[in-house]
Protein backbone atom coordinates (compact mmCIF):
# COMPACT_ATOMS: atom_id res chain seq x y z
CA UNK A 1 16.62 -6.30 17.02
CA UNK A 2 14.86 -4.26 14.41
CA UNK A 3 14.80 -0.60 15.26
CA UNK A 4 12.66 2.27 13.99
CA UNK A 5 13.91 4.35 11.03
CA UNK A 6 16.86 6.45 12.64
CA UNK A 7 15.15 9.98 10.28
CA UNK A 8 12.69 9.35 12.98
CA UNK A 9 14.20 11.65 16.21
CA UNK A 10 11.91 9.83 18.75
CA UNK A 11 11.54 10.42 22.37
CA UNK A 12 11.77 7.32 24.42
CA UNK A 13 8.41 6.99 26.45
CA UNK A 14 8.19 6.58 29.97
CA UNK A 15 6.30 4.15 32.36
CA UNK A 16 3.81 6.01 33.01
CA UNK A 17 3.45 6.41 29.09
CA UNK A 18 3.60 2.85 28.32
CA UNK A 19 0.32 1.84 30.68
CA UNK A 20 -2.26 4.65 29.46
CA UNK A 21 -1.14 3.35 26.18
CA UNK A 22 -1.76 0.18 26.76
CA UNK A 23 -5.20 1.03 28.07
CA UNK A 24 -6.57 3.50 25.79
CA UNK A 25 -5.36 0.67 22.72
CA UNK A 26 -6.78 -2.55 24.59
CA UNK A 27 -9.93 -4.05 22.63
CA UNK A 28 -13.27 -3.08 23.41
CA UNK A 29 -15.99 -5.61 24.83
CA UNK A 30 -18.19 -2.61 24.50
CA UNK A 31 -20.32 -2.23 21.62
CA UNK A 32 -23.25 -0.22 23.05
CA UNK A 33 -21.62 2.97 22.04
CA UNK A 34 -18.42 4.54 19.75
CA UNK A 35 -15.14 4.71 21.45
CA UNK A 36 -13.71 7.96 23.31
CA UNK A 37 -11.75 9.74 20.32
CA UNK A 38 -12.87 7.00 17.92
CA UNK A 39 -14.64 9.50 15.60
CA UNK A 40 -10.74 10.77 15.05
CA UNK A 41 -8.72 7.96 13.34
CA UNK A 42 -5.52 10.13 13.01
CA UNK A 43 -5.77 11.71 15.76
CA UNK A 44 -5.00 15.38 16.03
CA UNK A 45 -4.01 14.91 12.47
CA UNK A 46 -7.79 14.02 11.32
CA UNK A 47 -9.58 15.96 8.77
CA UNK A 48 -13.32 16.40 8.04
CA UNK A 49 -14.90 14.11 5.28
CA UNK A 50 -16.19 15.86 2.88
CA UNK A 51 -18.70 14.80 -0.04
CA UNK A 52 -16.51 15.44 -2.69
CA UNK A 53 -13.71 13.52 -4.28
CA UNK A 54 -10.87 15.93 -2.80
CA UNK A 55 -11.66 13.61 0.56
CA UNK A 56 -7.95 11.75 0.84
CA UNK A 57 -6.36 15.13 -0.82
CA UNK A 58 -6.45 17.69 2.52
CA UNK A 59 -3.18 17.93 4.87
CA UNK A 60 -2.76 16.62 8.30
CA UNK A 61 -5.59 18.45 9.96
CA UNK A 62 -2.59 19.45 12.68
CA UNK A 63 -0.47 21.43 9.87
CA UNK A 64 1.42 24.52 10.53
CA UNK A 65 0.54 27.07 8.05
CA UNK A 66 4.77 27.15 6.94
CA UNK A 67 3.95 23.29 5.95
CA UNK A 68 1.08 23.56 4.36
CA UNK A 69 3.01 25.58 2.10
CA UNK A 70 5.69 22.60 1.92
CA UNK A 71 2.54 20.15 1.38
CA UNK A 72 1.16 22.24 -1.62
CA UNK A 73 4.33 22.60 -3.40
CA UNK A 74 4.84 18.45 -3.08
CA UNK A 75 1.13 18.14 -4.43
CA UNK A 76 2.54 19.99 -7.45
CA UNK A 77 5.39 17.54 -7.57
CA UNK A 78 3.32 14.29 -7.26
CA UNK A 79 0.84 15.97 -9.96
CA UNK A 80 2.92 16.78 -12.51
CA UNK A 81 3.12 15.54 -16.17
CA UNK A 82 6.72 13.95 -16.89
CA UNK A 83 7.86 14.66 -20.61
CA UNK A 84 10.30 12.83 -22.69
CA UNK A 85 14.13 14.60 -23.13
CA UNK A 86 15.42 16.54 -24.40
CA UNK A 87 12.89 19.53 -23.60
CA UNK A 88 12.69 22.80 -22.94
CA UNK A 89 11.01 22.23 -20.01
CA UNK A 90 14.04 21.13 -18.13
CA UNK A 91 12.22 20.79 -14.42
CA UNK A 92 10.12 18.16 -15.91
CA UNK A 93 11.75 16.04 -18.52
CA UNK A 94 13.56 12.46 -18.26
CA UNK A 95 10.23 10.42 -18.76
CA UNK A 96 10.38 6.58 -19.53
CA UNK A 97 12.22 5.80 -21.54
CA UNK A 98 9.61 2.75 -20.46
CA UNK A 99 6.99 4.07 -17.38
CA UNK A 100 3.35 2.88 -16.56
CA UNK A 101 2.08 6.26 -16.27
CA UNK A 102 3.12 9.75 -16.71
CA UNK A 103 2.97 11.09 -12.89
CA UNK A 104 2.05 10.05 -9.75
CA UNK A 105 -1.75 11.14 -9.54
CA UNK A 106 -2.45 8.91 -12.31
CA UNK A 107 -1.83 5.38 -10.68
CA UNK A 108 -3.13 7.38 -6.79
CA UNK A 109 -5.97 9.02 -8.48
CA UNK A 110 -6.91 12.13 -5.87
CA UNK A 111 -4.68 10.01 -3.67
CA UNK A 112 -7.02 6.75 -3.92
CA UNK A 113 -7.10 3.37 -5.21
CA UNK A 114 -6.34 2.22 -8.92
CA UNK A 115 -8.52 -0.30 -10.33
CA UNK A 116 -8.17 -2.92 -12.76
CA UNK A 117 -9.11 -1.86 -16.02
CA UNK A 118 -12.55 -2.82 -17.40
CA UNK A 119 -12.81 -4.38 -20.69
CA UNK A 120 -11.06 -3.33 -23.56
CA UNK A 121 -11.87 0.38 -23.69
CA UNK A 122 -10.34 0.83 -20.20
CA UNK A 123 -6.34 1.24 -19.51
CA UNK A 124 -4.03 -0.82 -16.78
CA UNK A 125 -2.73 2.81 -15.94
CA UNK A 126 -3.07 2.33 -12.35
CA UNK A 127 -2.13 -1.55 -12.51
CA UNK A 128 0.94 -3.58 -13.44
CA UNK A 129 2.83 -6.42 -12.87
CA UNK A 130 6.13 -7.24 -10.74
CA UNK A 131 7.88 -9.88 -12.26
CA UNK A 132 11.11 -11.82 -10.45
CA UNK A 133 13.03 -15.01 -10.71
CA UNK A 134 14.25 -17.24 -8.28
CA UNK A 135 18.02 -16.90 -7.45
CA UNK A 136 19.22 -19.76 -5.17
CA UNK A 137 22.69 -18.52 -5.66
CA UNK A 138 22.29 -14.63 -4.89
CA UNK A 139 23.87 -12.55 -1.84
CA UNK A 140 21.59 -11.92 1.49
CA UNK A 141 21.94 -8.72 3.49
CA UNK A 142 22.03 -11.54 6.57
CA UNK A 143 17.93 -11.43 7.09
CA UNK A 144 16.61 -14.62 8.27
CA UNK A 145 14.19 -16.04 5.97
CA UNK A 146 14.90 -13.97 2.71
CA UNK A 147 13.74 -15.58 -0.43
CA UNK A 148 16.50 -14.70 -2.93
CA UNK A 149 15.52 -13.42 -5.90
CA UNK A 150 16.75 -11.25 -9.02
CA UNK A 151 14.98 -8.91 -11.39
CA UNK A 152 14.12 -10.59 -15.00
CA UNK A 153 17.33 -10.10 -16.73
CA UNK A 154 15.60 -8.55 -19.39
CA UNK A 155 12.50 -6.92 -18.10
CA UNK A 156 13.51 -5.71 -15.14
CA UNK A 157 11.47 -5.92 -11.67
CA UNK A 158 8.38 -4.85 -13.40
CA UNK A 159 6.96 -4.66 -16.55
CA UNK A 160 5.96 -1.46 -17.55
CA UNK A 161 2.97 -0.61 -20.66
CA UNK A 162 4.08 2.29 -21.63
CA UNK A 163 6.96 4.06 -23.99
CA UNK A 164 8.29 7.02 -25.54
CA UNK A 165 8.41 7.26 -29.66
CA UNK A 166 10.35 4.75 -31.43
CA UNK A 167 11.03 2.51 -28.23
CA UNK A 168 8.82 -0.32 -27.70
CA UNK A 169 6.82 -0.90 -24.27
CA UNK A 170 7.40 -4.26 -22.64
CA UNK A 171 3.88 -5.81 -22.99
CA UNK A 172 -0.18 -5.48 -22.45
CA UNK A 173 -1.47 -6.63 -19.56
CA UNK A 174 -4.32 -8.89 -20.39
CA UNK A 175 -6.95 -10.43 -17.67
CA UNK A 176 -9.40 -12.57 -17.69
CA UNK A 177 -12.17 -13.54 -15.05
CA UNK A 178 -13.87 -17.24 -14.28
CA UNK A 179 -16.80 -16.65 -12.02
CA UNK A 180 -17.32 -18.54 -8.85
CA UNK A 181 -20.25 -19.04 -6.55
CA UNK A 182 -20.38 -18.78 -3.29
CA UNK A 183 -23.42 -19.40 -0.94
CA UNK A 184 -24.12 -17.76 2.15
CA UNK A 185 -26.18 -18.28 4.76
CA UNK A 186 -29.89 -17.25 4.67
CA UNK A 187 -30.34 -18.15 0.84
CA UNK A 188 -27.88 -15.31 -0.43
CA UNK A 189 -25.47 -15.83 -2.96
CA UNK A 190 -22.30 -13.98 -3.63
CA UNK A 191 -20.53 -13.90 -7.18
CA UNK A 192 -16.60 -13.46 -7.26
CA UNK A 193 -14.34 -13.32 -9.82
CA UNK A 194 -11.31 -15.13 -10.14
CA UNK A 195 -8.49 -13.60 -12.71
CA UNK A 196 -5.83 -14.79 -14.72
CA UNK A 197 -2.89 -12.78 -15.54
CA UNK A 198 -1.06 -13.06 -18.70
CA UNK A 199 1.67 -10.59 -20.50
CA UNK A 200 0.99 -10.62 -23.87
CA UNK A 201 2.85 -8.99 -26.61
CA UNK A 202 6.18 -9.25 -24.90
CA UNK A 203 8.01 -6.41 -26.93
CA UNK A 204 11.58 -7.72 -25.76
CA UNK A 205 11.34 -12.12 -26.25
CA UNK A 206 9.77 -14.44 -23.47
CA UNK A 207 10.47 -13.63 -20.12
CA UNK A 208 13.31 -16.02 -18.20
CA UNK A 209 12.29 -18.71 -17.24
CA UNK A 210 10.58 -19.42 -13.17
CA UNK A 211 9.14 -15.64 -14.13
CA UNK A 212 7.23 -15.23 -11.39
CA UNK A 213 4.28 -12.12 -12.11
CA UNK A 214 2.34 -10.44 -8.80
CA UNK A 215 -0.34 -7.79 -10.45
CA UNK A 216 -0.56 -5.15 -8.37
CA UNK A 217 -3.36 -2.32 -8.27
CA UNK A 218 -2.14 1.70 -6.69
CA UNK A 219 -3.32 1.69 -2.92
CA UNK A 220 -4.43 4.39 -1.20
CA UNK A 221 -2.54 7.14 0.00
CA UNK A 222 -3.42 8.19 3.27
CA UNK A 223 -2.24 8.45 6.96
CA UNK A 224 1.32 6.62 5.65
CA UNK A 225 3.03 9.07 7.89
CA UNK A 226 1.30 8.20 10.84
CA UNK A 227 1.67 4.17 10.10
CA UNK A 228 5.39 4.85 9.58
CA UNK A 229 5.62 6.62 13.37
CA UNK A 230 4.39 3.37 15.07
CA UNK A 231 7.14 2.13 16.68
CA UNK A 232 8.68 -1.02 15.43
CA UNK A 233 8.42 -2.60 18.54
CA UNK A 234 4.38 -2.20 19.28
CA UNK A 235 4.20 -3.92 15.69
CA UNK A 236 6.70 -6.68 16.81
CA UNK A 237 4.87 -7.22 19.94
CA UNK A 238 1.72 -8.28 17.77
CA UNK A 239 3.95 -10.89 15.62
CA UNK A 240 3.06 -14.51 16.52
CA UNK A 241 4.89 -16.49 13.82
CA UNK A 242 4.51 -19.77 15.60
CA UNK A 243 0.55 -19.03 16.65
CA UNK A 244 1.77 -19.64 20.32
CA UNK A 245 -1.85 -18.26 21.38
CA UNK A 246 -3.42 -21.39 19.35
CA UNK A 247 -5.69 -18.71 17.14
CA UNK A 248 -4.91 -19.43 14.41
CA UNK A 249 -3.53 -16.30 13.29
CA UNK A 250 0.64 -16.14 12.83
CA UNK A 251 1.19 -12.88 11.57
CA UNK A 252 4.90 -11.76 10.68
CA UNK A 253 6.78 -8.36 9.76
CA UNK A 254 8.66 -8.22 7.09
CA UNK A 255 12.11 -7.36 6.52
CA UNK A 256 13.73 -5.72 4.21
CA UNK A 257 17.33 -4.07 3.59
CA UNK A 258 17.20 -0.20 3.33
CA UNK A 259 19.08 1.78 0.93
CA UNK A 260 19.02 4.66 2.74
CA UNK A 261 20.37 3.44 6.02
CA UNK A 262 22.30 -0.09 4.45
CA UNK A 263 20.90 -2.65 6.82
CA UNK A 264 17.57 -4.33 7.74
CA UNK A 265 14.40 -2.72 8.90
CA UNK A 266 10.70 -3.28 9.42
CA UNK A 267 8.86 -3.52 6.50
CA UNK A 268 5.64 -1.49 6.28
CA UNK A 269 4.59 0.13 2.67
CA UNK A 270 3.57 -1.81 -0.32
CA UNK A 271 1.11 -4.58 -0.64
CA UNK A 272 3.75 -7.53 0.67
CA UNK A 273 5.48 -4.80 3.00
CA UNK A 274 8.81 -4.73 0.94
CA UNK A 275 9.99 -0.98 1.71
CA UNK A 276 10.83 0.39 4.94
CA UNK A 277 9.66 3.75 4.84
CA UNK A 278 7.50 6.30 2.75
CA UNK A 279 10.84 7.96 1.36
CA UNK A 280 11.96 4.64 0.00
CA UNK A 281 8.70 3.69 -1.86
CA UNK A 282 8.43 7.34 -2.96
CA UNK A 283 11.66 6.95 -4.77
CA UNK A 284 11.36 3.34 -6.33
CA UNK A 285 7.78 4.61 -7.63
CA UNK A 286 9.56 7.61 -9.50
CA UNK A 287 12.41 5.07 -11.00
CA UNK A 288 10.26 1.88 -11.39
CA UNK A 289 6.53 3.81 -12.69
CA UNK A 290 7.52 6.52 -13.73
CA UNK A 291 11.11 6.16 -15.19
CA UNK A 292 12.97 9.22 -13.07
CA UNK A 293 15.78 8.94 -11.70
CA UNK A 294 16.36 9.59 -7.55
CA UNK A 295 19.34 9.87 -5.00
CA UNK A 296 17.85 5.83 -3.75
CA UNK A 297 17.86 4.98 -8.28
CA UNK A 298 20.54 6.65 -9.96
CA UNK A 299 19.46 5.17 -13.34
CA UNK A 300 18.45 8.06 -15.48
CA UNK A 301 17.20 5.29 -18.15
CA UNK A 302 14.54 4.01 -14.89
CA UNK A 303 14.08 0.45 -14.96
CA UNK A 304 15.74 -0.55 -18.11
CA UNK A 305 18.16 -3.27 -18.49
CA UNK A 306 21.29 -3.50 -20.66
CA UNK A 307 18.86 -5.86 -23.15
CA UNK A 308 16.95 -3.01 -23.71
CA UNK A 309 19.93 -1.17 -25.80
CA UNK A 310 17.49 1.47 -27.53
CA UNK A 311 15.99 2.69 -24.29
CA UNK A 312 19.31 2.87 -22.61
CA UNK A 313 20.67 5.08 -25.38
CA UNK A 314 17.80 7.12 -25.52
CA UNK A 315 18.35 10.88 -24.20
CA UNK A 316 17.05 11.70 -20.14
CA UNK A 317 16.83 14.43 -18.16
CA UNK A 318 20.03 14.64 -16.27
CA UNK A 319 21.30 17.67 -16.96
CA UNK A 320 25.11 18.90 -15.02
CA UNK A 321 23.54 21.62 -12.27
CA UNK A 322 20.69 18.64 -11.49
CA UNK A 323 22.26 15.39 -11.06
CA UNK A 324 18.97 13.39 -11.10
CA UNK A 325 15.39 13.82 -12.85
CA UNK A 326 14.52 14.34 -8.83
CA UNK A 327 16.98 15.19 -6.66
CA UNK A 328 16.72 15.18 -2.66
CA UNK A 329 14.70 17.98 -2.34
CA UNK A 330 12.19 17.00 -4.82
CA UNK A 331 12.12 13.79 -3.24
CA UNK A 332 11.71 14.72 0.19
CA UNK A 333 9.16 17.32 -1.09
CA UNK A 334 7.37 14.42 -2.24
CA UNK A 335 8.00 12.63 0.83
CA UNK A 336 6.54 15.11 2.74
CA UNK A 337 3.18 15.24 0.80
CA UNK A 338 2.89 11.34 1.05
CA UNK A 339 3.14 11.85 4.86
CA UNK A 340 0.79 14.36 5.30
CA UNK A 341 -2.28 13.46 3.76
CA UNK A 342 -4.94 13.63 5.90
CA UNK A 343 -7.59 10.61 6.84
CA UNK A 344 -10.80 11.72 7.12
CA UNK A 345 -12.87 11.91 10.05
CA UNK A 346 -15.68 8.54 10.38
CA UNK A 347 -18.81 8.87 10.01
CA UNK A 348 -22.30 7.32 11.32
CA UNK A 349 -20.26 5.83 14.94
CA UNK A 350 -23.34 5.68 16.99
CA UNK A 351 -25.64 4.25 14.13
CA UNK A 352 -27.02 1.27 15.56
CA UNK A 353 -26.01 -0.61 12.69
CA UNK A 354 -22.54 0.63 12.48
CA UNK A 355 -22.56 -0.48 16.03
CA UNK A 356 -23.63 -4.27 15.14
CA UNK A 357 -21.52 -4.52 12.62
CA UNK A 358 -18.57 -3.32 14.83
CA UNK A 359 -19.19 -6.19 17.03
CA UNK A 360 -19.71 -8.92 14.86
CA UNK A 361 -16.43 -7.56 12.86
CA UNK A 362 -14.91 -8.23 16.51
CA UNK A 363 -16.97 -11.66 17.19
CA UNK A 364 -16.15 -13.04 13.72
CA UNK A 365 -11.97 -12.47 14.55
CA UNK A 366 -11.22 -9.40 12.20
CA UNK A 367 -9.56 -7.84 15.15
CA UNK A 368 -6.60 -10.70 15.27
CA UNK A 369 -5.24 -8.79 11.93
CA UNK A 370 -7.08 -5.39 11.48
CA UNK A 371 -5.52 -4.24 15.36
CA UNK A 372 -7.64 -1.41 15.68
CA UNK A 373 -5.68 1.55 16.90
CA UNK A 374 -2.12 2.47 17.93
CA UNK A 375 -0.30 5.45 19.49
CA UNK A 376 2.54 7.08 17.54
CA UNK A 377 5.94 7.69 18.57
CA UNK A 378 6.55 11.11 20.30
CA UNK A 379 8.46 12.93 17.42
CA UNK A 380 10.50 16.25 17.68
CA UNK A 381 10.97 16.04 13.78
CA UNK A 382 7.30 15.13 12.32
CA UNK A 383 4.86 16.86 14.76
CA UNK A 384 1.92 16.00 12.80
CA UNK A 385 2.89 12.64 13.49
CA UNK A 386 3.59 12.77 17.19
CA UNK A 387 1.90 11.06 19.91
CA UNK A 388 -1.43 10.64 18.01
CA UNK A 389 -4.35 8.05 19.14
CA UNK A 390 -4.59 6.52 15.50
CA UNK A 391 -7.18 3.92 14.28
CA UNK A 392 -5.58 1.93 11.11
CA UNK A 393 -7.29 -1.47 11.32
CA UNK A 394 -3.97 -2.93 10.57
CA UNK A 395 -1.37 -4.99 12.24
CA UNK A 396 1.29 -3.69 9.62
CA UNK A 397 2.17 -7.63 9.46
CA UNK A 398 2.41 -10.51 7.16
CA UNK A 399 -0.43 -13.33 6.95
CA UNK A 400 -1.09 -16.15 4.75
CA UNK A 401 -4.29 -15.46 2.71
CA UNK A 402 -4.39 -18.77 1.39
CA UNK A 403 -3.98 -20.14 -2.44
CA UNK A 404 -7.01 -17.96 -3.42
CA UNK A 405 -5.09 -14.65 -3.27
CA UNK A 406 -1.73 -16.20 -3.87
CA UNK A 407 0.59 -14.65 -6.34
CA UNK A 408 3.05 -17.31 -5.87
CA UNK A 409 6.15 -14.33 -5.83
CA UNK A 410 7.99 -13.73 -2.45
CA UNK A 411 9.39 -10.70 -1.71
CA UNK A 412 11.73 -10.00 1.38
CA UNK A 413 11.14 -12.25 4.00
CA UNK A 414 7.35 -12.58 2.26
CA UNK A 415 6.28 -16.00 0.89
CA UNK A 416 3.82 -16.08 -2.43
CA UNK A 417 0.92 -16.54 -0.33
CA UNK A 418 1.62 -13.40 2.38
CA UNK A 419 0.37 -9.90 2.28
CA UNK A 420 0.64 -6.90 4.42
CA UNK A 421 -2.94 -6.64 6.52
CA UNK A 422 -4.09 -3.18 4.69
CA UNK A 423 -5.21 -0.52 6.63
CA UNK A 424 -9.02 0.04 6.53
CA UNK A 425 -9.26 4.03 7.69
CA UNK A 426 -11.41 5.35 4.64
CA UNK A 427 -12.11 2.75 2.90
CA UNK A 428 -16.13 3.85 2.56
CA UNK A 429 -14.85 6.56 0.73
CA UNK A 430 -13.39 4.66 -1.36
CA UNK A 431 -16.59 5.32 -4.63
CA UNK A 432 -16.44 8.58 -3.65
CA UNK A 433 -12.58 9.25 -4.16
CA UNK A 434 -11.83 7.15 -6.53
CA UNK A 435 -15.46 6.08 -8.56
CA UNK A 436 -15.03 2.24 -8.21
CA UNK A 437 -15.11 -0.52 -5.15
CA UNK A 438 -12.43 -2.42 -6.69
CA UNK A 439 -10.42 -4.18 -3.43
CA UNK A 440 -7.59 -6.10 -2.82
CA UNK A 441 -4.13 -6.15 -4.36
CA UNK A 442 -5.39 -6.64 -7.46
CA UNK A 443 -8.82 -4.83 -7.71
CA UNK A 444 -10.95 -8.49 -8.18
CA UNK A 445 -12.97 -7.77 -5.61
CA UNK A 446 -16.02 -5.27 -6.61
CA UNK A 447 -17.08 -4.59 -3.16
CA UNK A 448 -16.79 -5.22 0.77
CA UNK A 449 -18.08 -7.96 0.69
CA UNK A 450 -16.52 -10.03 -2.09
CA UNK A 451 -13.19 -8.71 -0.59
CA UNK A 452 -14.05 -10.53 3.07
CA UNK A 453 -15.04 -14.05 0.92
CA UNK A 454 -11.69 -14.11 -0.94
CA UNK A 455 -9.99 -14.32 2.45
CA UNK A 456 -8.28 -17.65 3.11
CA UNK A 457 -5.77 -19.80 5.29
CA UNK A 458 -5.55 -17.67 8.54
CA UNK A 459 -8.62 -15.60 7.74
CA UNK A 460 -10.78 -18.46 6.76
CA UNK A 461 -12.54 -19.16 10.35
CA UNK A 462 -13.29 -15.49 10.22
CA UNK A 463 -14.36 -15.37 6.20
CA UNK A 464 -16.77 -18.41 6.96
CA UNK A 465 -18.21 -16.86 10.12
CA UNK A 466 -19.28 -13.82 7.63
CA UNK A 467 -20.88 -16.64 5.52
CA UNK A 468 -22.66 -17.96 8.20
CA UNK A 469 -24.08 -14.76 9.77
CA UNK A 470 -27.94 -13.70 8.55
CA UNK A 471 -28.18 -10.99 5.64
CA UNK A 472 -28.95 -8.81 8.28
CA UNK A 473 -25.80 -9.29 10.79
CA UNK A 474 -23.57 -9.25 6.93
CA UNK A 475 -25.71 -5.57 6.33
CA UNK A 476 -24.28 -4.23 9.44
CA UNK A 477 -21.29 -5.97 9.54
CA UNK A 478 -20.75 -4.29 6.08
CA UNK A 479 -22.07 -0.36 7.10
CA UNK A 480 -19.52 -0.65 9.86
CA UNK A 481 -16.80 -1.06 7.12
CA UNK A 482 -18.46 1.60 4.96
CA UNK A 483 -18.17 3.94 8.57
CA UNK A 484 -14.41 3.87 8.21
């Protein structure tokens, strides 16, 4: 039995509990007007939208005014500008040696998406690539299902762009697009892009061979505390591995071994899932994009490997009184932030067209994946978090997307083809926040709608039932999407 993570101090719910639940979460059949509390997708937490690109940046609109202080002081964490060591600024030194970017803001830009960058004058700052190999021979942590795998012996678990002086960086990502038509019904025609990854310029030799590479853009950053109070078991109960109900849908959780408790649990963060909570991605995004070490990845040389002899020797920022480049409290400072920032209010509900779309995006089958809305845990430790209506549009589980989004790399219990259903809550803010509509894991899709069309194996009845729907019925289908 997968449990919830034991730093959440949960209060069991009672019977009573359990039915209004179940009745205030049960899918509409009524598309004549918005939901009751719909215009609120976190709940109590909820925050307004505003026009500006600050929109995913506001706390948890529930926030005491003691942790907004805690919130504002882990803004100035996740914003700050890493430098190499030795320096004299001692609270921020220990960059790299090898890192993708120099802080967290600049792959979560105002707490938004990355992109992929755009021609040659662009950057891959807020992209990169994981890279594994297969490992028939490793250890399991006893998880059904784990694909065993190891990190490139030389290049680590991800190949990082960037270096300090005198150190070389591990490659350029290069990618290039092959366009591919696609008709729809009522003489429209939509144009997607299909990439190719390659790492050029390897600065260490070839990688090993059965590399496998999975290019991965920044998501978004908010509401993670309110998917990580969920309870395990309201994500479990929508897991139908063996598509018993004949839908064609057999969503899956992942899971994945914890280093902070040291056994499995439910994966939910990161585009296949593979990290239990919002403390353990924190802290393999300091070591792995950032090169800083943690409490969860001691390393103070990040992701280098014992090939990589220069940028092992090369000075960090570990000094005696700090034990890490980020200790605990910097990390759970962090932590905190990540948790607490805010998802904005919808907008437009009772537009007729929002409407529509809303039951078309129910009609075409959307709904088997993107579950609409759960209720939190009750929480003495998180109150933000606790007992909140919440409308994700995600199941939290695995799916097969079919060999059009396949990156061929497992990870956990995830096959190359799987990926986490990703919430939709503010994703028609997403030009505003972050000035592109690059979707997806890897940011090939340039809008909504290109996004829907790459969907395959168990999204492809609903992806073709979006082709077949009149330019009109795809309009409205799309400004619900843009309402979230």
């Amino acid at each position: 039995m997968i449990a919830d993570d034991p730093h959440l101090n949960t209060v069991p719910r009672t019977a009573d509990e359990h039915a209004r639940i179940a009745a205030v979460t049960a899918l509409t059949t009524d598309f004549t007007t918005p939901q009751q509390f719909e215009d609120r997708p976190a709940g109590a937490a909820t925050v307004r939208a505003t026009l500006d690109a600050n929109a995913f940046s506001m706390p948890s609109g529930n926030i005491s005014f003691e942790d907004e202080l805690l919130f504002k002081v882990g803004n100035g964490i996740f914003r700050k500008i890493w430098v190499s060591s030795p320096s004299s600024t001692l609270a921020s030194d220990g960059l790299g040696p090898l890192f993708n970017a120099r802080s967290c803001q600049r792959c979560h830009i105002k707490d938004g998406r990355g992109h992929a960058p755009e021609g040659p004058e662009d950057t891959s700052i807020s992209m990169f690539l994981r890279v594994s190999v297969p490992d028939a021979t490793a250890a399991v942590h006893a998880i059904d299902g784990y694909h065993a795998t190891q990190p490139d012996p030389v290049y680590g678990e991800q190949l990082q762009d960037f270096s300090l002086a005198g150190i070389a960086s591990e490659y350029r990502l290069e990618i290039t697009y092959e366009d591919v038509e696609i008709a729809l019904a009522g003489g429209e025609v939509a144009h997607l892009r299909a990439p190719t990854y390659t790492a050029a310029d390897l600065g260490y030799g070839p990688l090993a061979d059965g590399a496998m590479l999975s290019p991965r853009v920044a998501p978004q950053m908010i509401g993670l505390g309110l998917l990580e109070a969920i309870p395990a078991a309201d994500i479990l109960a929508l897991a139908d591995p063996d598509d018993l109900d004949g839908d064609g849908v057999s969503g899956r959780p992942n899971i994945v071994w914890s280093r902070v408790h040291d056994r499995p649990m439910l994966g939910r963060f990161g585009l296949k899932a593979g990290s239990p909570s919002v403390l353990e991605q924190s802290a393999g995004a300091f070591s792995g994009d950032i090169g800083i070490s943690n409490p969860l990845h001691p390393s103070g040389a990040g992701e280098c490997t014992p090939a990589q002899t220069d940028c092992i020797d090369a000075p960090h920022g570990e000094g005696d009184a700090r034990g890490f480049e980020v200790d605990q409290e910097i990390l759970n400072l962090v932590t905190f932030y990540s948790r607490n920032l805010g998802v904005p209010a919808r907008r437009d509900l009772d537009d007729p067209d929002v409407l529509r779309g809303k039951a078309l995006f129910y009609d075409a089958g959307c709904v088997a994946c993107h579950q609409p809305s759960f209720v939190t845990h009750r929480l003495n430790d998180h109150p933000e978090q606790s007992f909140q209506l919440i409308w994700p549009y995600t199941d939290m589980l695995l799916h097969d997307m079919g060999a059009g989004l396949a990156d061929n790399r497992p990870e956990a219990v995830a096959n190359g083809q799987e990926w986490r259903t990703p919430p939709l809550w503010g994703i028609g803010l997403t030009r505003q926040v972050s000035g592109h509509t690059q979707f997806l894991h890897d940011g090939r899709a340039r809008n909504l709608l290109e996004a829907v069309l790459w969907h395959g194996g168990e999204a492809q009845t609903a992806r073709d039932r979006v082709v077949d729907m009149t330019p009109l019925e795809r309009a409205a289908l799309l400004a619900f999407l843009e309402s979230l």
